[in-house]
Protein backbone atom coordinates (compact mmCIF):
# COMPACT_ATOMS: atom_id res chain seq x y z
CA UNK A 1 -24.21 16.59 -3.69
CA UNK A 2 -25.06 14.21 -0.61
CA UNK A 3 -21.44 12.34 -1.90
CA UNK A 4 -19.48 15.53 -1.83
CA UNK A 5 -21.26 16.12 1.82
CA UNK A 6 -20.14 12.65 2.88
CA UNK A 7 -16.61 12.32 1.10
CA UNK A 8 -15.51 15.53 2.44
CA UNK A 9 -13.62 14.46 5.47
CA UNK A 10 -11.65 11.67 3.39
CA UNK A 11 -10.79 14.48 1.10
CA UNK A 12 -10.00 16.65 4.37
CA UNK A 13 -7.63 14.37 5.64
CA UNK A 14 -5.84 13.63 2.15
CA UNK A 15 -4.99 17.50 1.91
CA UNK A 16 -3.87 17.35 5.25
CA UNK A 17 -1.22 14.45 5.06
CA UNK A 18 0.70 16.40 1.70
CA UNK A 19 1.12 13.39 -0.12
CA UNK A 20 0.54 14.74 -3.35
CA UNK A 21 1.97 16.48 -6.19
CA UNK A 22 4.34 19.28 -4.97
CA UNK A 23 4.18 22.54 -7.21
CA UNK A 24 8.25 23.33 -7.90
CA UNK A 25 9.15 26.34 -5.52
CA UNK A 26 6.29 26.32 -3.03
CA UNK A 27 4.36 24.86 -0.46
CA UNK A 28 1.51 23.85 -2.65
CA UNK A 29 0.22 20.00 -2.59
CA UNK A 30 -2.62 18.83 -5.21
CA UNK A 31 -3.13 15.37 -3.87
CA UNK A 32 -6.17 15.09 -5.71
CA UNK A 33 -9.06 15.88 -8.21
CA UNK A 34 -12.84 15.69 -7.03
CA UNK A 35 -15.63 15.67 -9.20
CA UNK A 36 -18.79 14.60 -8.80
CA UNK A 37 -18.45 11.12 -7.85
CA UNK A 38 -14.97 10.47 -9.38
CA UNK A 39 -11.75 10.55 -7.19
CA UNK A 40 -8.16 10.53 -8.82
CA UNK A 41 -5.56 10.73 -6.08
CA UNK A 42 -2.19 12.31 -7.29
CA UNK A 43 1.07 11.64 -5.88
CA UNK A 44 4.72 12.36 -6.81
CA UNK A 45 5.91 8.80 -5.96
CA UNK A 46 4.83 5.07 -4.61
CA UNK A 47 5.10 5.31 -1.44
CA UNK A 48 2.87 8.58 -0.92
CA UNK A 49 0.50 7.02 -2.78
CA UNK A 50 0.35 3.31 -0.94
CA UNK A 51 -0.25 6.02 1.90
CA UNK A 52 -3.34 7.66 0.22
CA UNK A 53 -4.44 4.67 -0.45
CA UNK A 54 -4.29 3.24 3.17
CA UNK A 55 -5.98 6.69 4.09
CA UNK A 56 -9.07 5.90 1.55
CA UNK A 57 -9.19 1.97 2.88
CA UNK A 58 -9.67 3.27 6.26
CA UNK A 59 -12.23 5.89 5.58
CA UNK A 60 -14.38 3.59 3.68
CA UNK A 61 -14.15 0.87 6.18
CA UNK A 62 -15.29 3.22 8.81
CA UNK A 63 -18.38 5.00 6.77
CA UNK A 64 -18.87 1.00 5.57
CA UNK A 65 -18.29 2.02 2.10
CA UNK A 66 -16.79 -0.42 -0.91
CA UNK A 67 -14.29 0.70 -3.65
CA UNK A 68 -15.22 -0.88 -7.35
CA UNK A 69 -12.63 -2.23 -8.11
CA UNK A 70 -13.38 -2.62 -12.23
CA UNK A 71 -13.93 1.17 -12.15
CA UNK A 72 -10.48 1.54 -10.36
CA UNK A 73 -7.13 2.58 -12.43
CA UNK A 74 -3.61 3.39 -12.42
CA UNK A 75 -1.48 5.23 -14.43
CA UNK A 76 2.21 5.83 -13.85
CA UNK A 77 5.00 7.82 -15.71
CA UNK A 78 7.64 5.33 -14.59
CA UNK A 79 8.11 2.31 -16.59
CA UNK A 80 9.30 0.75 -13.44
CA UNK A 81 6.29 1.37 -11.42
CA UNK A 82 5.26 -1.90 -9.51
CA UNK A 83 1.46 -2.46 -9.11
CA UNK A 84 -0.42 -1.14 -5.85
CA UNK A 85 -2.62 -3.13 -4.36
């Protein structure tokens, strides 16, 4: 619960930038999933999500928080998808 309370404004600020997944034929952006403490960011290409990304780098640098890296992946449906660092 004290995550949620503390994440919150990262999340905020994701939802407000509509980088994610666009639903066809509306305004609706799912740019990610929350639960507990697991975050999966969605976006519909690269580039939204190097911004997300940037977006989370910042936050965490500013609340002094780290990202594990080994508990970190990617998955992509393009074959040509170049890794995101």
């Amino acid at each position: 619960m004290l995550f949620n309370i503390y994440i919150n404004p990262l999340l905020q600020e994701i939802a407000k930038k509509k980088l994610g997944y666009i639903i066809t034929n509306s305004d609706i952006s799912i740019p990610f999933l929350a639960y507990a403490d697991d975050i999966i960011l969605i976006s519909e290409n690269h580039q939204n999500m190097k911004e997300m990304l940037q977006i989370v780098k910042k936050f965490l640098s500013q609340v002094n928080m780290k990202l594990n890296i080994d508990k970190t992946k990617y998955l992509s449906n393009n074959e040509n998808c170049e890794h995101i660092t």
